[in-house]
C-alpha atoms as a PDB file:
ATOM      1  CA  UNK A   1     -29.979  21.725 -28.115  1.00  0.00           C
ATOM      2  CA  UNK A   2     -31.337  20.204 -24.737  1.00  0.00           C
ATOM      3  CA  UNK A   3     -28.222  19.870 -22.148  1.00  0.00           C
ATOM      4  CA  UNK A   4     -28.604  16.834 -19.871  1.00  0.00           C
ATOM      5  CA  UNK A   5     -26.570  18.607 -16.751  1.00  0.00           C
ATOM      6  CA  UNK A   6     -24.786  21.950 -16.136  1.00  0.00           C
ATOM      7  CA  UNK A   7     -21.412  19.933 -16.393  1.00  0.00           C
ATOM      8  CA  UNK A   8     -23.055  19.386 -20.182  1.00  0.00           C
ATOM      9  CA  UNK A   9     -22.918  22.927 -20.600  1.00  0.00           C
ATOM     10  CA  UNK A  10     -19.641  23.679 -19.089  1.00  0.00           C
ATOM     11  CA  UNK A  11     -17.717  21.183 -21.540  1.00  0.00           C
ATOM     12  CA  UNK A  12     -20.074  23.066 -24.385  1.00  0.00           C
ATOM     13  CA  UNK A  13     -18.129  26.176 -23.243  1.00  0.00           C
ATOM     14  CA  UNK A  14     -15.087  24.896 -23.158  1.00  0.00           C
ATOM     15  CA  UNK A  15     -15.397  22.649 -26.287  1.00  0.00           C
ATOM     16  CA  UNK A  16     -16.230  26.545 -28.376  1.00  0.00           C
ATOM     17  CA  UNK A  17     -13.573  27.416 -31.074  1.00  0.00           C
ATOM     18  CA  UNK A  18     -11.396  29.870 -29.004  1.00  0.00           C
ATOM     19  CA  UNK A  19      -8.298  28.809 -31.133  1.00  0.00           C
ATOM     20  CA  UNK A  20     -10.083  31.184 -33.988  1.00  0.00           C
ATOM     21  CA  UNK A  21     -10.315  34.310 -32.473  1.00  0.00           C
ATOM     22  CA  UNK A  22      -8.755  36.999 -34.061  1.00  0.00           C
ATOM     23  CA  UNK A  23      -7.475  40.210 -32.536  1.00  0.00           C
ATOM     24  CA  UNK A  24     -10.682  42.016 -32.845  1.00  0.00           C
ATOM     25  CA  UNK A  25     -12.780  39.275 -31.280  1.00  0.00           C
ATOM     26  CA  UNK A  26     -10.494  38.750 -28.414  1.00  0.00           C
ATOM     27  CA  UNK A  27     -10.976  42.728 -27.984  1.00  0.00           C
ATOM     28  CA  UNK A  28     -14.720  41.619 -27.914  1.00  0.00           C
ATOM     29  CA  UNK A  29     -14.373  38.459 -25.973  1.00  0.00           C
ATOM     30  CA  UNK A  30     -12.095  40.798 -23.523  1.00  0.00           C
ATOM     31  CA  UNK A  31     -15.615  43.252 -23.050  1.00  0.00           C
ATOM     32  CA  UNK A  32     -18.030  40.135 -22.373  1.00  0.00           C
ATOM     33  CA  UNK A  33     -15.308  39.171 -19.439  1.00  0.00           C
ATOM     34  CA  UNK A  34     -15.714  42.375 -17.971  1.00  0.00           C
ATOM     35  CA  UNK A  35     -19.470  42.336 -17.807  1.00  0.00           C
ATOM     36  CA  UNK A  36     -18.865  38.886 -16.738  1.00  0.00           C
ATOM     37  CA  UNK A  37     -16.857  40.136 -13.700  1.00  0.00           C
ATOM     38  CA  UNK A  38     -18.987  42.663 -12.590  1.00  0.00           C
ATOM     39  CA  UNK A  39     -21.799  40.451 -12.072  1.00  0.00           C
ATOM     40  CA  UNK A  40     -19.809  37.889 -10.274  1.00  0.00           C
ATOM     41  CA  UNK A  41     -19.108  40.270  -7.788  1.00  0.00           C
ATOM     42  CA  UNK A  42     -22.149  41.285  -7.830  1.00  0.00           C
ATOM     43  CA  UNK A  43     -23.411  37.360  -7.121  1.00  0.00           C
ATOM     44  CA  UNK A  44     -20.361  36.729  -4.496  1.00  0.00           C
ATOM     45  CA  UNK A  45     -21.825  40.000  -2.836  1.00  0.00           C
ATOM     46  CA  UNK A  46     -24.788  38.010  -2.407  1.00  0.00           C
ATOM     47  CA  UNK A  47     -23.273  34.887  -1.372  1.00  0.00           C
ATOM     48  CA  UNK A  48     -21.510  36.730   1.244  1.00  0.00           C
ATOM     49  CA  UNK A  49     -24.973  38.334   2.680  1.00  0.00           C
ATOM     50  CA  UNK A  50     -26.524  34.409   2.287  1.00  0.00           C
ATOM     51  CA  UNK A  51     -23.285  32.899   4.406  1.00  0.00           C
ATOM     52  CA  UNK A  52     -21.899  35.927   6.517  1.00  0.00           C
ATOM     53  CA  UNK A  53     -20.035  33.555   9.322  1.00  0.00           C
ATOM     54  CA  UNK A  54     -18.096  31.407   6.422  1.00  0.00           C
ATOM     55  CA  UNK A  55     -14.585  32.093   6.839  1.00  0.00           C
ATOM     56  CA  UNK A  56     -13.536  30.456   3.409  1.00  0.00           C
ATOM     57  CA  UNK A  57     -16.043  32.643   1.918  1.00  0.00           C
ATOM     58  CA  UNK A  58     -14.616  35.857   3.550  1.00  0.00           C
ATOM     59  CA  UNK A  59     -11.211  35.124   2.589  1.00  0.00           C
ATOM     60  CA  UNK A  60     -12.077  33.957  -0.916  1.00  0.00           C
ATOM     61  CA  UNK A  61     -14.103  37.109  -1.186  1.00  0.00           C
ATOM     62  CA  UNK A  62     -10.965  39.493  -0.060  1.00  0.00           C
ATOM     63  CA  UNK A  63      -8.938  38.045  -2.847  1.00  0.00           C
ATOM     64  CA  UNK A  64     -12.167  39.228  -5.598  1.00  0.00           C
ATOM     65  CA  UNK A  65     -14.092  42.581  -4.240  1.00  0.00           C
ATOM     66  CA  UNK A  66     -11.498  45.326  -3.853  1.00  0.00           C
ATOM     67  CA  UNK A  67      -8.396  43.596  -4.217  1.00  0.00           C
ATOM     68  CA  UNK A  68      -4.855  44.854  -4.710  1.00  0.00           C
ATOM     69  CA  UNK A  69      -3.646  41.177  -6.575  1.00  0.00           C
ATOM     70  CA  UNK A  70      -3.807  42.109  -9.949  1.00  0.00           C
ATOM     71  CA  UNK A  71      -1.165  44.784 -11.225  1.00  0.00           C
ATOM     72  CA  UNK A  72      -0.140  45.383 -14.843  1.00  0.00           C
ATOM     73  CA  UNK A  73       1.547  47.838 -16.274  1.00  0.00           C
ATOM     74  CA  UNK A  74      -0.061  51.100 -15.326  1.00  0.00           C
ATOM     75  CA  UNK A  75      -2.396  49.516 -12.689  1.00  0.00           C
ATOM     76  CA  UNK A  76      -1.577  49.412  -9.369  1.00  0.00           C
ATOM     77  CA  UNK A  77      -4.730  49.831  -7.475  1.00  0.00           C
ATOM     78  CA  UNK A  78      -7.302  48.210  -5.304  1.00  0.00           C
ATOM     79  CA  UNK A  79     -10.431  46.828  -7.210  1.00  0.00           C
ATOM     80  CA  UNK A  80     -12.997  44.723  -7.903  1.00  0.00           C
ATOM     81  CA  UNK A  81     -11.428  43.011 -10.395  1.00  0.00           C
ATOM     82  CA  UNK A  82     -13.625  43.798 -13.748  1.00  0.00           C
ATOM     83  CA  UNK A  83     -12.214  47.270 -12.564  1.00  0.00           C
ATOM     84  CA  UNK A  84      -8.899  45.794 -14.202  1.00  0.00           C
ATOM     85  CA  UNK A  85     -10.306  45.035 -17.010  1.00  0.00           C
ATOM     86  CA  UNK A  86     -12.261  48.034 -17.862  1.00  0.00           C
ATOM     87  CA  UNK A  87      -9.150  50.257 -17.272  1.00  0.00           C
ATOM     88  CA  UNK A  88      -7.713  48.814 -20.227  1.00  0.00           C
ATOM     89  CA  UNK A  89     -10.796  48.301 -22.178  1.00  0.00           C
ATOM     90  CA  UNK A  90     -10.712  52.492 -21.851  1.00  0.00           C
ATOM     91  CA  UNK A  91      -7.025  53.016 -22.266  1.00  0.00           C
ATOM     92  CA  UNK A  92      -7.177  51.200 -25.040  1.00  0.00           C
ATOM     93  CA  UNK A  93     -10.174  52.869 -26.041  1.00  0.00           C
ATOM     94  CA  UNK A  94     -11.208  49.359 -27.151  1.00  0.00           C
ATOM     95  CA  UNK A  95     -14.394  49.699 -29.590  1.00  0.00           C
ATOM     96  CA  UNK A  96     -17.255  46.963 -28.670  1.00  0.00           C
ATOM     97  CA  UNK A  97     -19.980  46.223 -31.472  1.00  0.00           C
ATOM     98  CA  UNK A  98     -23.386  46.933 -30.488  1.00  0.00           C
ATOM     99  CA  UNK A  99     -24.414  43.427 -30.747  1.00  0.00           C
ATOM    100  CA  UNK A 100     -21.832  42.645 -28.446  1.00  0.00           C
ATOM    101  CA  UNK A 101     -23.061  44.978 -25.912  1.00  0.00           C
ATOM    102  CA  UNK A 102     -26.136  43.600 -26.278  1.00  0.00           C
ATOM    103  CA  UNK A 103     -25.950  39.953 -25.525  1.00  0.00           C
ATOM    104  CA  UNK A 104     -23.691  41.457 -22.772  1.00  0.00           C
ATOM    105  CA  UNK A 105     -27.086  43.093 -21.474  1.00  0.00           C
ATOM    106  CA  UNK A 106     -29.080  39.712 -22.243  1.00  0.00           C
ATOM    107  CA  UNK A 107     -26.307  37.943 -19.993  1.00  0.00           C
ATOM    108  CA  UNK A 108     -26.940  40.180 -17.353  1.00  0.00           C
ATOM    109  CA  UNK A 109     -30.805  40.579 -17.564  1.00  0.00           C
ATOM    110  CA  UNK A 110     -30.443  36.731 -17.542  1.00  0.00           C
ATOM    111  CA  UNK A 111     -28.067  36.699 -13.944  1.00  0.00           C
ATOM    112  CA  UNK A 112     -30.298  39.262 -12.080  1.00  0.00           C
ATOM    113  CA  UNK A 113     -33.407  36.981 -12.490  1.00  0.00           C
ATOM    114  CA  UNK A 114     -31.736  34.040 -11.170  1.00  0.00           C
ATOM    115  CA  UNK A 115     -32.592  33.645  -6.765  1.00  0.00           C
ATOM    116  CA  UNK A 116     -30.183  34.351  -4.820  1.00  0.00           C
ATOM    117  CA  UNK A 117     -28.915  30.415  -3.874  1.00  0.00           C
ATOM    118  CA  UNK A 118     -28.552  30.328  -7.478  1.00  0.00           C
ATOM    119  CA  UNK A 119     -26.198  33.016  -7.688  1.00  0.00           C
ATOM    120  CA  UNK A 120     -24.626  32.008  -4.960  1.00  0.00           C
ATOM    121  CA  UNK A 121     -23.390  28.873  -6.985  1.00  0.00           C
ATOM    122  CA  UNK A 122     -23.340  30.167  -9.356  1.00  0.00           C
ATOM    123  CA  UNK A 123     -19.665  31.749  -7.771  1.00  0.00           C
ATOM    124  CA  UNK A 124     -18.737  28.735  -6.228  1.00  0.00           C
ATOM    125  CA  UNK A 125     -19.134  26.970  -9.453  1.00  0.00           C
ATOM    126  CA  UNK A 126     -17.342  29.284 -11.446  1.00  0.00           C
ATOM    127  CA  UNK A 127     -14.328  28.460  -8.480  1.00  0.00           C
ATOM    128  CA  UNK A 128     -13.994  25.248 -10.223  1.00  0.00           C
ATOM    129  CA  UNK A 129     -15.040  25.465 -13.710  1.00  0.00           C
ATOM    130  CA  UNK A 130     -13.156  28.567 -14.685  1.00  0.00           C
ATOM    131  CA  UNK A 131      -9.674  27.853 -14.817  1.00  0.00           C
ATOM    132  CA  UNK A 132     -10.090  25.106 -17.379  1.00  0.00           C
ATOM    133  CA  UNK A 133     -12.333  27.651 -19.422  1.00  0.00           C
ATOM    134  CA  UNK A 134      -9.563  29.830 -19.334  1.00  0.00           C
ATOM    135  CA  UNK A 135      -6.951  27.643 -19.628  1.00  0.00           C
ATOM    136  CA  UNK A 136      -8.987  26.869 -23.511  1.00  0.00           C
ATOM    137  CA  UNK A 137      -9.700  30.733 -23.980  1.00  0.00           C
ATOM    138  CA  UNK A 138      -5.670  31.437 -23.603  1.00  0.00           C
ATOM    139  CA  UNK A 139      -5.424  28.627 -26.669  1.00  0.00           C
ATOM    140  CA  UNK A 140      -6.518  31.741 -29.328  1.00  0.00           C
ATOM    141  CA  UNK A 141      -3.494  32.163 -31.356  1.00  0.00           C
ATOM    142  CA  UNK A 142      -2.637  36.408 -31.721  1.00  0.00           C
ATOM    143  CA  UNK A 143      -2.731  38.359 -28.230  1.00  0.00           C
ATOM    144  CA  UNK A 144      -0.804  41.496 -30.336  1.00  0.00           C
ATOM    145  CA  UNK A 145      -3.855  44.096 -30.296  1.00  0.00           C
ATOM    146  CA  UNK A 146      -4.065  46.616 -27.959  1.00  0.00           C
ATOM    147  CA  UNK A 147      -5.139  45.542 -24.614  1.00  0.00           C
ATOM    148  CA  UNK A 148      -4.857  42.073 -25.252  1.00  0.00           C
ATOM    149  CA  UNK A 149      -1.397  41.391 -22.959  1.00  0.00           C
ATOM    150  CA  UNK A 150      -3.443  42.826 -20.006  1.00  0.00           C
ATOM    151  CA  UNK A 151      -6.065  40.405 -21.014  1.00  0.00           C
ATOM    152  CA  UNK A 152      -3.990  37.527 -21.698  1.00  0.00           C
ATOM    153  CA  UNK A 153      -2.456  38.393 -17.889  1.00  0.00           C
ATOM    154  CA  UNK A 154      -6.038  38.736 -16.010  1.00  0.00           C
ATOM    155  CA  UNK A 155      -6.715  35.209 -17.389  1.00  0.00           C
ATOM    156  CA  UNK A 156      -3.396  33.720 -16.596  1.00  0.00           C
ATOM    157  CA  UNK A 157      -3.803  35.258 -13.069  1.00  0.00           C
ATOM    158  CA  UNK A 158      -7.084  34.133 -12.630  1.00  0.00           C
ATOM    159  CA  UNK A 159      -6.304  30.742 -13.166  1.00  0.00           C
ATOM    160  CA  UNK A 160      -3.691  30.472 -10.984  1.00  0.00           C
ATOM    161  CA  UNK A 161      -5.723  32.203  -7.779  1.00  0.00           C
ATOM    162  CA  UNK A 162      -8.996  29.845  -8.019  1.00  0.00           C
ATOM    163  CA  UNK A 163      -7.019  26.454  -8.675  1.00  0.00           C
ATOM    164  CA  UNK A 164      -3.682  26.861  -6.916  1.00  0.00           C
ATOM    165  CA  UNK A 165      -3.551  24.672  -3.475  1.00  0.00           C
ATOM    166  CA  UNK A 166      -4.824  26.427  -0.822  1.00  0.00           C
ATOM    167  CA  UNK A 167      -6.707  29.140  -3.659  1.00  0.00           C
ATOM    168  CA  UNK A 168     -10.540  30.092  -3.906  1.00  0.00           C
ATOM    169  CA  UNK A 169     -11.338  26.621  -6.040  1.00  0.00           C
ATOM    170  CA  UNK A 170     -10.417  24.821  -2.306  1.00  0.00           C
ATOM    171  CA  UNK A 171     -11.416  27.827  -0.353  1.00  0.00           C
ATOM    172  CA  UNK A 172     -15.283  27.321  -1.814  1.00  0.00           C
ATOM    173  CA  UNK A 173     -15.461  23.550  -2.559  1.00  0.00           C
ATOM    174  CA  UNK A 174     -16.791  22.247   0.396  1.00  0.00           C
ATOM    175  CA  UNK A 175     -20.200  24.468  -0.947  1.00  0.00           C
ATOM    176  CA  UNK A 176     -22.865  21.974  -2.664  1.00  0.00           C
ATOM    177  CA  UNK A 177     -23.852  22.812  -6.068  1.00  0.00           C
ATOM    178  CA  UNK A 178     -26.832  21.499  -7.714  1.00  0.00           C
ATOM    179  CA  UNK A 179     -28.024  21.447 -11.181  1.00  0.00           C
ATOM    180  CA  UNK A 180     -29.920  24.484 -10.753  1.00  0.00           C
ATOM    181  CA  UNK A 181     -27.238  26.468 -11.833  1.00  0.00           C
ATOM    182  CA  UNK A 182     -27.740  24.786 -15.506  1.00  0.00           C
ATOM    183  CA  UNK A 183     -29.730  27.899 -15.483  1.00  0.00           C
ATOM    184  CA  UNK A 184     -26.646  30.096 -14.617  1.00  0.00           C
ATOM    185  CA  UNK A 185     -24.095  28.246 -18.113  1.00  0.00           C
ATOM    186  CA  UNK A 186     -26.769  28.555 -20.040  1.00  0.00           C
ATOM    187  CA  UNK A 187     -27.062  32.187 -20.080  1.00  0.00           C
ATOM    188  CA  UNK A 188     -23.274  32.008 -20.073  1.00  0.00           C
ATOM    189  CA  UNK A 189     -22.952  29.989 -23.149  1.00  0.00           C
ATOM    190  CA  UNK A 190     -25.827  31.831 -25.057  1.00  0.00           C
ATOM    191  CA  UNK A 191     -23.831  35.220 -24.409  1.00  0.00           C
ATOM    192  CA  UNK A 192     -20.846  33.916 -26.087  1.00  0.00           C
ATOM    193  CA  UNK A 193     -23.011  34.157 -29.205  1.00  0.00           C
ATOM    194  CA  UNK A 194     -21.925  37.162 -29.419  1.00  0.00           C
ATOM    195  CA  UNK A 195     -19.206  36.185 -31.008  1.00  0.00           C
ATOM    196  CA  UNK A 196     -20.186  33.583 -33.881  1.00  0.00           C
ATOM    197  CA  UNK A 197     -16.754  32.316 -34.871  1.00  0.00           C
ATOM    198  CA  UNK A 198     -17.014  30.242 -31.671  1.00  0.00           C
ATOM    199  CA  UNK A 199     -19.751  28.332 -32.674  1.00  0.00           C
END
């Protein structure tokens, strides 16, 4: 299907059946956001080297790459913050299907050939399309299997550090995004095929 404008794809996202997801699938889903978070601070790394002198940027930047805000249960440390999630993906020695991994792989192959203004939006985008993303993920009905309350917690806390006054949504807004990051949601959206009760 041909999507007019990245907003397009964005309400795609959104608009996927996250209300169906099982246990297992969150498990799954709970994998792809860890990939997911290692590349965007891998693409805010590159921000930051594309706007060194932005203060916003800086600060917005301190709350993502080695950061001490998220704690839960056993962790208490300084991280990037798909180091969160990957210390309960182990604990829990959560099982991903291959498949999953895969279009995990695709999604990143997909990231790393974008140019670097690209990426760059592609983080300040994700500022202010994220939390209402979430905010539909969190709808899924069973967070019981292991793992899933420190997953259910990384996306509550994530959506109240980019869109809280004064939080990295208004910290990176005054950045202009174009529709070249179309580019960026599509890959997104394509990865979530990884899971096809969503579609």
């Amino acid at each position: 299907e041909r999507h007019e404008t990245y907003k397009n794809v964005v309400e795609c996202i959104k608009n996927l059946h996250w209300e169906n997801l099982d246990g297992n699938e969150l498990q799954q889903l709970m994998y792809l956001s860890y990939v997911s978070a290692r590349e965007f601070a891998k693409s805010l790394r590159i921000a930051l080297q594309l706007y060194p002198d932005n203060e916003n940027l800086r600060e917005m930047a301190a709350g993502e790459i080695q950061t001490g805000n998220l704690s839960f249960d056993d962790y208490q440390q300084s991280g990037d913050h798909a180091d969160f999630l990957l210390h309960f993906l182990e604990k829990n020695q959560l099982k991903v299907n291959e498949g999953v991994k895969r279009y995990g792989e695709q999604y990143l192959q997909a990231c790393r050939v974008l140019d670097a203004e690209v990426r760059a939006m592609s983080v300040f985008s994700r500022e202010q399309e994220l939390p209402e993303i979430f905010r539909h993920i969190l709808r899924a009905k069973d967070w019981s299997d292991p793992g899933l309350e420190a997953y259910k917690y990384y996306l509550e806390q994530h959506i109240k550090l980019d869109s809280e006054e004064g939080g990295h949504g208004d910290m990176t807004k005054k950045f202009s995004i174009n529709e070249k990051v179309r580019t960026f949601y599509e890959a997104r959206l394509e990865m979530y095929r990884a899971i096809p009760k969503l579609f």
